[in-house]
PDB file of N, CA and C in Angstrom:
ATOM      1  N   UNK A   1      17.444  16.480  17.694  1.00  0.00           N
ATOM      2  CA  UNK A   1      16.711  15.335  17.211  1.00  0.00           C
ATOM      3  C   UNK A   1      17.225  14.105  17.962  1.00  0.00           C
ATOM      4  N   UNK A   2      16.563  13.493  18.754  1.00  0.00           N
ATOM      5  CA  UNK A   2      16.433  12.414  19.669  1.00  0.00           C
ATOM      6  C   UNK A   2      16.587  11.106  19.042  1.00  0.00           C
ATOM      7  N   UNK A   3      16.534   9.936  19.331  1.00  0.00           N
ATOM      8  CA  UNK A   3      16.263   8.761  19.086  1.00  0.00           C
ATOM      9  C   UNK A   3      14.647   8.109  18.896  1.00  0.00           C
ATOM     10  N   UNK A   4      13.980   8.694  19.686  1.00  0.00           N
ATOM     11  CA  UNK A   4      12.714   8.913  19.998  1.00  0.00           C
ATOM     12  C   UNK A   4      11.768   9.660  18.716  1.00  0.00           C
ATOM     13  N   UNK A   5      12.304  10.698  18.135  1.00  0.00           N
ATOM     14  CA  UNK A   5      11.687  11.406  17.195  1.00  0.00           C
ATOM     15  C   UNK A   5      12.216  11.012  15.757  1.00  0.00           C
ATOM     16  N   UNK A   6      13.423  10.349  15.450  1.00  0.00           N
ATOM     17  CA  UNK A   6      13.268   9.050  14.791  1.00  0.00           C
ATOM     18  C   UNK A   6      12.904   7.922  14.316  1.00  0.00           C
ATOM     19  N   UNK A   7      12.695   7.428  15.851  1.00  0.00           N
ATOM     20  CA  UNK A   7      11.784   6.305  15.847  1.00  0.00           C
ATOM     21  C   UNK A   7       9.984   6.603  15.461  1.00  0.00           C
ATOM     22  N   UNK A   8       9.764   7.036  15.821  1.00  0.00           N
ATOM     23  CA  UNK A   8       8.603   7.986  15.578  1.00  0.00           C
ATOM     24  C   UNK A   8       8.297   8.116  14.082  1.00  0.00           C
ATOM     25  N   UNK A   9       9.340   8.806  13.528  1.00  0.00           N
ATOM     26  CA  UNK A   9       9.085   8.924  11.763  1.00  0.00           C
ATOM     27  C   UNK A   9       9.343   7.714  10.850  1.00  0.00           C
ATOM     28  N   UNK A  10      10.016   6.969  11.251  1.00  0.00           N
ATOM     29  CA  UNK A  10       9.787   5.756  10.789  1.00  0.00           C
ATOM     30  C   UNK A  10       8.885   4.891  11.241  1.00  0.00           C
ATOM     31  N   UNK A  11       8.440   5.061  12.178  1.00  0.00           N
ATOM     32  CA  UNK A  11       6.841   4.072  12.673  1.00  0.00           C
ATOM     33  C   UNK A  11       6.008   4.712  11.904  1.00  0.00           C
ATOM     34  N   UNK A  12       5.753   5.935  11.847  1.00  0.00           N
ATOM     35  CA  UNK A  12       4.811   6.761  10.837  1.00  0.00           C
ATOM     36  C   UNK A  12       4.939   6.339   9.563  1.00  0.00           C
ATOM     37  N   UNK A  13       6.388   6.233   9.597  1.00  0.00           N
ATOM     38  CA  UNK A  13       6.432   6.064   7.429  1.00  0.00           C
ATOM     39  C   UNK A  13       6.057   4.373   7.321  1.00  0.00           C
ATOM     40  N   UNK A  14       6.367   3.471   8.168  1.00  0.00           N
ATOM     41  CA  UNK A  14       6.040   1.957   8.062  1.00  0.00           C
ATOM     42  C   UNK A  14       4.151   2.033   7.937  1.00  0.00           C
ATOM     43  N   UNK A  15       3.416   2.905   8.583  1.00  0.00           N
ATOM     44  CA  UNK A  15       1.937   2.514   8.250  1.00  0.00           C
ATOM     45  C   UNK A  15       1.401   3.148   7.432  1.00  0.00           C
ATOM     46  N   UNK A  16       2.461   4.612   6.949  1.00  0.00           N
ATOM     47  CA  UNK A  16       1.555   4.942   5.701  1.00  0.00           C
ATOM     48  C   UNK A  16       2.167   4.223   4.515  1.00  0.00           C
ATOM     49  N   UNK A  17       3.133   3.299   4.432  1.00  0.00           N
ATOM     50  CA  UNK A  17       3.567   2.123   3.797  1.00  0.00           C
ATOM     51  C   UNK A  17       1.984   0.820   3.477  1.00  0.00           C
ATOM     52  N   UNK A  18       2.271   0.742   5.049  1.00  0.00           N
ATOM     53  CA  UNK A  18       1.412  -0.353   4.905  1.00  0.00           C
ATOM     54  C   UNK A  18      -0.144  -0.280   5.049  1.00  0.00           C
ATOM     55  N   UNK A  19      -0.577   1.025   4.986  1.00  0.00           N
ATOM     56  CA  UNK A  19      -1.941   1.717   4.395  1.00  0.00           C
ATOM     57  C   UNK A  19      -2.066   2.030   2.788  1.00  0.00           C
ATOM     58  N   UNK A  20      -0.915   2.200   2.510  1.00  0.00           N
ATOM     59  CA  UNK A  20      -0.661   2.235   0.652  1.00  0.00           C
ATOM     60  C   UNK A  20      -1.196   0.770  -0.009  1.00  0.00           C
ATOM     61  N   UNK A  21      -0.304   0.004   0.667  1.00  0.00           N
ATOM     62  CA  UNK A  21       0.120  -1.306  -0.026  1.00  0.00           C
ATOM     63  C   UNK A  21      -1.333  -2.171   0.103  1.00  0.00           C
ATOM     64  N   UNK A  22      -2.091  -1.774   1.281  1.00  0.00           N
ATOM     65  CA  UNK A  22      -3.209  -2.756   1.889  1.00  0.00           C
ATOM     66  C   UNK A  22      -4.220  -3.166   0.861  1.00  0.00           C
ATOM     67  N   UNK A  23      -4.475  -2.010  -0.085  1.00  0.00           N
ATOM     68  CA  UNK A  23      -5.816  -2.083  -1.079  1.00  0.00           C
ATOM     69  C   UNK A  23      -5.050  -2.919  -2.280  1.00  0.00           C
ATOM     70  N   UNK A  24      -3.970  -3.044  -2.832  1.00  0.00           N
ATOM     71  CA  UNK A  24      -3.527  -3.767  -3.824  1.00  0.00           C
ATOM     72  C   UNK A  24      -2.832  -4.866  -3.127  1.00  0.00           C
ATOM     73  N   UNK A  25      -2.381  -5.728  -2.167  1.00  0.00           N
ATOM     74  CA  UNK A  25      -2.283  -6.713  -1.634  1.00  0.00           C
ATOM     75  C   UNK A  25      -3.476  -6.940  -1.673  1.00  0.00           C
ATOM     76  N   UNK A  26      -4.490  -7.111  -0.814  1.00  0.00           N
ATOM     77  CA  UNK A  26      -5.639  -7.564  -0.498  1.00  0.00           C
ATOM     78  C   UNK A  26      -6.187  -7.854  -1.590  1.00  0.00           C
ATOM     79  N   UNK A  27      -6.628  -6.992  -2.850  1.00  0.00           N
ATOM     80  CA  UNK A  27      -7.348  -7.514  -3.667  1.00  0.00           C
ATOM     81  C   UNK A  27      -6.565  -8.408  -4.869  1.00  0.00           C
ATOM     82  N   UNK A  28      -4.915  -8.053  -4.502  1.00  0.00           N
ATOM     83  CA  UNK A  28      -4.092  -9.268  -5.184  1.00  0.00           C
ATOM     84  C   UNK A  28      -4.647 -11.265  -4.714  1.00  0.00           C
ATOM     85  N   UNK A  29      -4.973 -10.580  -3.389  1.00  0.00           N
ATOM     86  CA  UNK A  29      -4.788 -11.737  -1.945  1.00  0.00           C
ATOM     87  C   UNK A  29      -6.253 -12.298  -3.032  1.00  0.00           C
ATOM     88  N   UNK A  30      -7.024 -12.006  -2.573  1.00  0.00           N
ATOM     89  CA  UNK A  30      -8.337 -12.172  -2.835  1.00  0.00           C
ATOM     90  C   UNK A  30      -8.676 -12.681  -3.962  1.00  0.00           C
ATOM     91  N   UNK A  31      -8.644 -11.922  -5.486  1.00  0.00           N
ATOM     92  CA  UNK A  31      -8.660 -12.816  -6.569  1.00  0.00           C
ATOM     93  C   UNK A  31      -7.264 -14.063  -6.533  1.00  0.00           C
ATOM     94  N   UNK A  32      -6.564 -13.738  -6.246  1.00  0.00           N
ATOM     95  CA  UNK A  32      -5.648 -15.091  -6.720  1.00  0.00           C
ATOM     96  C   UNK A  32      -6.132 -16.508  -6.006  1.00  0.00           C
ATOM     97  N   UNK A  33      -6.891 -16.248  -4.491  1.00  0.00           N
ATOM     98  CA  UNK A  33      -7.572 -17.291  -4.164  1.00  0.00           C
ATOM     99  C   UNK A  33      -8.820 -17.815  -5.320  1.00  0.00           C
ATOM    100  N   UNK A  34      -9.513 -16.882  -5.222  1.00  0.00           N
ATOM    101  CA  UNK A  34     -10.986 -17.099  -6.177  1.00  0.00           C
ATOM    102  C   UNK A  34     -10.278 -18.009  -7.176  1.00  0.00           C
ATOM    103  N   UNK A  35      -9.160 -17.675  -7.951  1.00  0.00           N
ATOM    104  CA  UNK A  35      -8.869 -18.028  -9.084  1.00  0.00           C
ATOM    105  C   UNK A  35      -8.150 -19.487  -8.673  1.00  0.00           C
ATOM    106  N   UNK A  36      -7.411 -19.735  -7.796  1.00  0.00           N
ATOM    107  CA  UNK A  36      -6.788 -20.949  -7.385  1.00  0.00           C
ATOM    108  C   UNK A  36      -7.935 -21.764  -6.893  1.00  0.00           C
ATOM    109  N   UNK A  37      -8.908 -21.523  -6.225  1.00  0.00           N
ATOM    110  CA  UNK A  37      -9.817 -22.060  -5.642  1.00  0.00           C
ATOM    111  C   UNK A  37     -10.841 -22.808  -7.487  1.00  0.00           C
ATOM    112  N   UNK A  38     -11.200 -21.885  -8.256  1.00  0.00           N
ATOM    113  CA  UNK A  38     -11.623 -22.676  -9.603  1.00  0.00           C
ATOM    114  C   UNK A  38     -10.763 -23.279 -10.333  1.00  0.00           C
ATOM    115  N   UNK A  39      -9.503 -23.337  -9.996  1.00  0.00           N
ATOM    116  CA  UNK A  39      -8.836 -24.045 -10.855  1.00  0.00           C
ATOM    117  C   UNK A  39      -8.148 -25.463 -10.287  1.00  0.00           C
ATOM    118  N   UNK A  40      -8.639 -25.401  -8.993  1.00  0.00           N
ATOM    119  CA  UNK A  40      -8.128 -26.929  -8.429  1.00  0.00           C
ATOM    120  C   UNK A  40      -9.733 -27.280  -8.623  1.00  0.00           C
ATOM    121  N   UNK A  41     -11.270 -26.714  -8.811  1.00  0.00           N
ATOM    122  CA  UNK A  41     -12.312 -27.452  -9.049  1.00  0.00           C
ATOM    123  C   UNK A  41     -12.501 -28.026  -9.955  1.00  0.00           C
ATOM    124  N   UNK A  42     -11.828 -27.221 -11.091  1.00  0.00           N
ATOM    125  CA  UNK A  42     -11.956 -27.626 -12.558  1.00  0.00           C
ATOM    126  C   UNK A  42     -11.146 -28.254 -12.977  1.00  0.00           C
ATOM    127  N   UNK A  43      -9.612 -28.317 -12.424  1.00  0.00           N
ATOM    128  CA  UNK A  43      -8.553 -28.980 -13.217  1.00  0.00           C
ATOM    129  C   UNK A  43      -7.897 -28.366 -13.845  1.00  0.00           C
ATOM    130  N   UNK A  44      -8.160 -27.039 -14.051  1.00  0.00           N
ATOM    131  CA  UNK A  44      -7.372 -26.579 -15.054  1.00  0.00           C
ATOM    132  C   UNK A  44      -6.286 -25.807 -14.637  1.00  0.00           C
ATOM    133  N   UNK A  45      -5.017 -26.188 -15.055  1.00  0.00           N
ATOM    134  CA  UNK A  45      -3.480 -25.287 -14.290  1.00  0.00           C
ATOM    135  C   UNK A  45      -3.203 -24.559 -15.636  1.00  0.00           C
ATOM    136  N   UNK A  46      -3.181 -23.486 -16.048  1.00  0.00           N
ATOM    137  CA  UNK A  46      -3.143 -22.359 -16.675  1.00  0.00           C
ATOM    138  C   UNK A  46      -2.505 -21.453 -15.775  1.00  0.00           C
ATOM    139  N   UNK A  47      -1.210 -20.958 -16.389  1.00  0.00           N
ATOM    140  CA  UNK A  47      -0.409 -20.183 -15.918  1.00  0.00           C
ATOM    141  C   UNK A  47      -1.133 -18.430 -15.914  1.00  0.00           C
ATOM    142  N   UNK A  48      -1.515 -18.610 -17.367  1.00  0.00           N
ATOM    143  CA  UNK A  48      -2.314 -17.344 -17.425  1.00  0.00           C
ATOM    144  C   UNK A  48      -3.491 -16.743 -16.989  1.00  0.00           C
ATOM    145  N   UNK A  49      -4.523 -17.830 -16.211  1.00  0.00           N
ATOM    146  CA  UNK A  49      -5.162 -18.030 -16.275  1.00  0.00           C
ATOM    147  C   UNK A  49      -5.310 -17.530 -14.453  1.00  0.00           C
ATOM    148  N   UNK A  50      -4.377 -17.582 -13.891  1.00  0.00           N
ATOM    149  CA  UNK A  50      -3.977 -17.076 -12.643  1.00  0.00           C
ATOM    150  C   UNK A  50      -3.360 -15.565 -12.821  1.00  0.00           C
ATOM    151  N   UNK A  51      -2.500 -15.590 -13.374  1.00  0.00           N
ATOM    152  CA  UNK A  51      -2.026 -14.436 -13.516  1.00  0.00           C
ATOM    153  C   UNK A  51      -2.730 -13.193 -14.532  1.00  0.00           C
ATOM    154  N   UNK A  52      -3.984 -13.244 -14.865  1.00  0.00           N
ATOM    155  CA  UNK A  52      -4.346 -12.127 -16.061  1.00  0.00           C
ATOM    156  C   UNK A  52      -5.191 -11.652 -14.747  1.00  0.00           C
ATOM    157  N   UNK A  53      -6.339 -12.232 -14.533  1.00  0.00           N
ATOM    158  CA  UNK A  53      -7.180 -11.589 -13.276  1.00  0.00           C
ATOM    159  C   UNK A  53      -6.765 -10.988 -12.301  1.00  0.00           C
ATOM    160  N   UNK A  54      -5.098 -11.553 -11.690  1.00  0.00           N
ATOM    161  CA  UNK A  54      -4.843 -10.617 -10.325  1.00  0.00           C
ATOM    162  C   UNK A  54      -4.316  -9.170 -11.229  1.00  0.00           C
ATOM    163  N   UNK A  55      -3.742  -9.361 -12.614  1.00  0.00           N
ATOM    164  CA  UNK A  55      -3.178  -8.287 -12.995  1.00  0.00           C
ATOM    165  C   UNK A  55      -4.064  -6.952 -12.971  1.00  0.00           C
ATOM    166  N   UNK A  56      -5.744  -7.619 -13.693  1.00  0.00           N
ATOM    167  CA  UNK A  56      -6.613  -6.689 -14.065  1.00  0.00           C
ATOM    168  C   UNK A  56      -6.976  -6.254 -13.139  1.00  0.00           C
ATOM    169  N   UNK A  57      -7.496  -6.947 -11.852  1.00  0.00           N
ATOM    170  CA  UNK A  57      -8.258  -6.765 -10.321  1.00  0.00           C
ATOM    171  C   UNK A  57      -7.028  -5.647  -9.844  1.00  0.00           C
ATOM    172  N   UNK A  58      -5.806  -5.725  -9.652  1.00  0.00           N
ATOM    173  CA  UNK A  58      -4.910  -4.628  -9.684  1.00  0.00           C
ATOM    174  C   UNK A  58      -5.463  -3.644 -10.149  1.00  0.00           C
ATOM    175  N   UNK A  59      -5.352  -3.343 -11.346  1.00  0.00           N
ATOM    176  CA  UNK A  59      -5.327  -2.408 -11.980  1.00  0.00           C
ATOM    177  C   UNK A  59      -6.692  -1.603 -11.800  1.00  0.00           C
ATOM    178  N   UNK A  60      -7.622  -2.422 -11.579  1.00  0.00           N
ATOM    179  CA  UNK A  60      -8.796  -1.800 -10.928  1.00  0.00           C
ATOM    180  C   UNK A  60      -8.857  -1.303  -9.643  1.00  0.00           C
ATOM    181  N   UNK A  61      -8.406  -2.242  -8.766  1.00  0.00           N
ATOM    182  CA  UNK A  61      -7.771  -1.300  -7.513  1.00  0.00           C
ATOM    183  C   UNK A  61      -7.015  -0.106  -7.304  1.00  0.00           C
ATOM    184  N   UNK A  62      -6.248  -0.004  -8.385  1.00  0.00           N
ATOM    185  CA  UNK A  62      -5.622   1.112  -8.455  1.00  0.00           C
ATOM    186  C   UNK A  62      -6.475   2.200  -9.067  1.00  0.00           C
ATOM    187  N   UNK A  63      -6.931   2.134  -9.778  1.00  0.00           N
ATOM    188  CA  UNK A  63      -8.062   3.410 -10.248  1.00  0.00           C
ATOM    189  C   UNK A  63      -9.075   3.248  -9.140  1.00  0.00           C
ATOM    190  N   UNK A  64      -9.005   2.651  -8.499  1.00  0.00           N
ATOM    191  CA  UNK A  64     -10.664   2.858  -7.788  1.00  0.00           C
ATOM    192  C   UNK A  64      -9.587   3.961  -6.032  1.00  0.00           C
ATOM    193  N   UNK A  65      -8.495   3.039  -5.541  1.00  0.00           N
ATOM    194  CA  UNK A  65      -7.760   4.010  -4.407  1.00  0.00           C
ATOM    195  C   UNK A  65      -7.062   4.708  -5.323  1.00  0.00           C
ATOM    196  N   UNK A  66      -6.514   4.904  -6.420  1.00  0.00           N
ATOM    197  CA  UNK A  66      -5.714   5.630  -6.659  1.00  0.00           C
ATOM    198  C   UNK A  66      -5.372   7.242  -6.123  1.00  0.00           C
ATOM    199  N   UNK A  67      -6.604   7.794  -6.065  1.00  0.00           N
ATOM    200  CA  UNK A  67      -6.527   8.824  -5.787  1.00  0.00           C
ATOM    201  C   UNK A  67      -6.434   9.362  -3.904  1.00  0.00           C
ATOM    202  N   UNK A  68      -6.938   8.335  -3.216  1.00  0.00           N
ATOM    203  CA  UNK A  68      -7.102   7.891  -2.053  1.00  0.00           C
ATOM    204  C   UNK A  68      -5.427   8.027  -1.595  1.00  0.00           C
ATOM    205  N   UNK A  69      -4.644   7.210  -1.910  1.00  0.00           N
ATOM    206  CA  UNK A  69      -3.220   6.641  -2.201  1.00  0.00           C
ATOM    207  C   UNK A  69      -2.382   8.018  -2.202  1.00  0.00           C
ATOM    208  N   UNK A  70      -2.639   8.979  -3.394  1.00  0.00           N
ATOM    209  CA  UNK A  70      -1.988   9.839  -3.677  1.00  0.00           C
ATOM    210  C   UNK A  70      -2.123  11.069  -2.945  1.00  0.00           C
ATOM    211  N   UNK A  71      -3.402  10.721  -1.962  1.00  0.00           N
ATOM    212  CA  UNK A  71      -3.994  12.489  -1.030  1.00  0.00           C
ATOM    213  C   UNK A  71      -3.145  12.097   0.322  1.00  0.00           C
ATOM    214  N   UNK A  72      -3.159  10.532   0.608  1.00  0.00           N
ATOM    215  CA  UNK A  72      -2.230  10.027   1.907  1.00  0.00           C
ATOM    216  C   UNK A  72      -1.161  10.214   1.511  1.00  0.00           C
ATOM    217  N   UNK A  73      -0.213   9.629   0.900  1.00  0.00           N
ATOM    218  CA  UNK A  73       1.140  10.440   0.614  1.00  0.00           C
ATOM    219  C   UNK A  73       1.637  11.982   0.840  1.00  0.00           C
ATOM    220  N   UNK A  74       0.603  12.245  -0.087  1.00  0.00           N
ATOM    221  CA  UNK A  74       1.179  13.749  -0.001  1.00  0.00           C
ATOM    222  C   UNK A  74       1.116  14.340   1.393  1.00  0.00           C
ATOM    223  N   UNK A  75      -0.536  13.982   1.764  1.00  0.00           N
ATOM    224  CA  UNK A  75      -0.539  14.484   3.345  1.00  0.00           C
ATOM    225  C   UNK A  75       0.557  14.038   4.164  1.00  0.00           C
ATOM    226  N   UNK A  76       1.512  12.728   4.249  1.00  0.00           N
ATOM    227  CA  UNK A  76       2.391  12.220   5.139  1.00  0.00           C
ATOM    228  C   UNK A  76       3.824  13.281   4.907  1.00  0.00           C
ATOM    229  N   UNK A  77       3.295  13.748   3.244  1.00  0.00           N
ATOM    230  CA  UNK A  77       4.720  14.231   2.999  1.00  0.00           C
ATOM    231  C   UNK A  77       4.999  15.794   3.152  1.00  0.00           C
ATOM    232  N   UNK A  78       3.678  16.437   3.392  1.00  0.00           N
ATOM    233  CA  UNK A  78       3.879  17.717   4.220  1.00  0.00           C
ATOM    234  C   UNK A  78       4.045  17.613   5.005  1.00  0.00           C
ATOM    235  N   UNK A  79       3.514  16.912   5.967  1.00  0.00           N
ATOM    236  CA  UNK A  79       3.858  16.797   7.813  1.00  0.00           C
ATOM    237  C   UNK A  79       4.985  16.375   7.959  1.00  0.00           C
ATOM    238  N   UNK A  80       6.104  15.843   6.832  1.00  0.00           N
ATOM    239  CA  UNK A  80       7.095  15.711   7.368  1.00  0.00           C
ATOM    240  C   UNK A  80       7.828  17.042   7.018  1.00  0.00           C
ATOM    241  N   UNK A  81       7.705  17.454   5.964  1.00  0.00           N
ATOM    242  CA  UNK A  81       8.190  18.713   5.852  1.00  0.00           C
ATOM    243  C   UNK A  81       7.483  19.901   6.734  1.00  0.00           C
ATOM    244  N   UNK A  82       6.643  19.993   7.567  1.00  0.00           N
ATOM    245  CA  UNK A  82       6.009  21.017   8.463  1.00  0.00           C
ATOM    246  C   UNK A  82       7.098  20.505   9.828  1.00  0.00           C
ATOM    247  N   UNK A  83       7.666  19.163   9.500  1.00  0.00           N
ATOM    248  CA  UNK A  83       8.006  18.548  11.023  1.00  0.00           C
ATOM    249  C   UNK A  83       9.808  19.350  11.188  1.00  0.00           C
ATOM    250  N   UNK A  84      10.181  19.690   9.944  1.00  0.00           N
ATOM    251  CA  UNK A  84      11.514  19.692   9.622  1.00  0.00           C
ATOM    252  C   UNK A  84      12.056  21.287  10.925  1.00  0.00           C
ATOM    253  N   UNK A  85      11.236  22.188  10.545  1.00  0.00           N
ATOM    254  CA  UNK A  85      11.941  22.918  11.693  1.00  0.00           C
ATOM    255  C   UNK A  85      11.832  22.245  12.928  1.00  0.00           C
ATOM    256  N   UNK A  86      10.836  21.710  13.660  1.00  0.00           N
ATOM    257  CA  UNK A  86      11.086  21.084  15.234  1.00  0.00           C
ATOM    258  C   UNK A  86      12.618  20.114  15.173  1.00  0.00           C
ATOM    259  N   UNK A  87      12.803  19.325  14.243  1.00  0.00           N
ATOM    260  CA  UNK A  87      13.828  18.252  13.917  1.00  0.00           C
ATOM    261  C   UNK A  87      15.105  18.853  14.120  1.00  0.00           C
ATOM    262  N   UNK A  88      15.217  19.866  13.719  1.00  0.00           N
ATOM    263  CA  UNK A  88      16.330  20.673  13.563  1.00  0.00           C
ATOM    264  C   UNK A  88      16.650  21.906  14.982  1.00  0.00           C
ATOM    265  N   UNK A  89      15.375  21.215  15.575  1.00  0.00           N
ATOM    266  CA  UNK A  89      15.674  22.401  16.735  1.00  0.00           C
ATOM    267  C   UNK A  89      15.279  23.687  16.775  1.00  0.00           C
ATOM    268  N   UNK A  90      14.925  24.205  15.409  1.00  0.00           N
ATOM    269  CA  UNK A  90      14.458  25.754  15.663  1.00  0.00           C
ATOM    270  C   UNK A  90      12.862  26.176  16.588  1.00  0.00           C
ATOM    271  N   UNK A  91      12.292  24.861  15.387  1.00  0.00           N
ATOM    272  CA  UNK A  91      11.124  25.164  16.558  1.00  0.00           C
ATOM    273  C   UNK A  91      10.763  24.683  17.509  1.00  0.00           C
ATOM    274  N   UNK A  92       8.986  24.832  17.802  1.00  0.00           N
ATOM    275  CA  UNK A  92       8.444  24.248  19.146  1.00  0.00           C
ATOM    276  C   UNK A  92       7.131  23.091  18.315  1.00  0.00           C
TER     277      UNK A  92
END
């Protein structure tokens, strides 16, 4: 096992990181604008009022990729375990 085939599995694990994270950032990203954007129109600074919508819009994101989320994982996490004999040298 090289430096190279290291580097490699951690470049791999950084984008199925940041293919996980993309659908609940983004729609964090997204309502918290909407919501900052009506509340400097209206005036109104409500703590909760920011924070209940990104919670729910979450939580909807997550049921809507959830399952999406959980088929990429797993797939990343056999191929690393299919990868384990080459790593070790036995195989090809």
């Amino acid at each position: 096992m090289d430096t190279n085939m290291v580097m490699d599995i951690g470049m791999q694990g950084l984008i199925v990181a940041a293919k996980l994270a993309a659908p609940i950032l983004i729609t964090a990203l997204v309502v918290g604008f909407a919501v900052s954007l009506l509340q400097s129109i209206t005036q109104i600074q409500e703590v909760t009022l920011s924070f209940v919508p990104k919670a729910v819009a979450v939580a909807v994101a997550l049921l809507i990729a959830g399952h999406w989320m959980i088929s990429e994982i797993v797939t990343f996490t056999n191929e690393m375990f299919d990868k384990i004999p080459m790593l070790l040298g036995g195989g090809s």
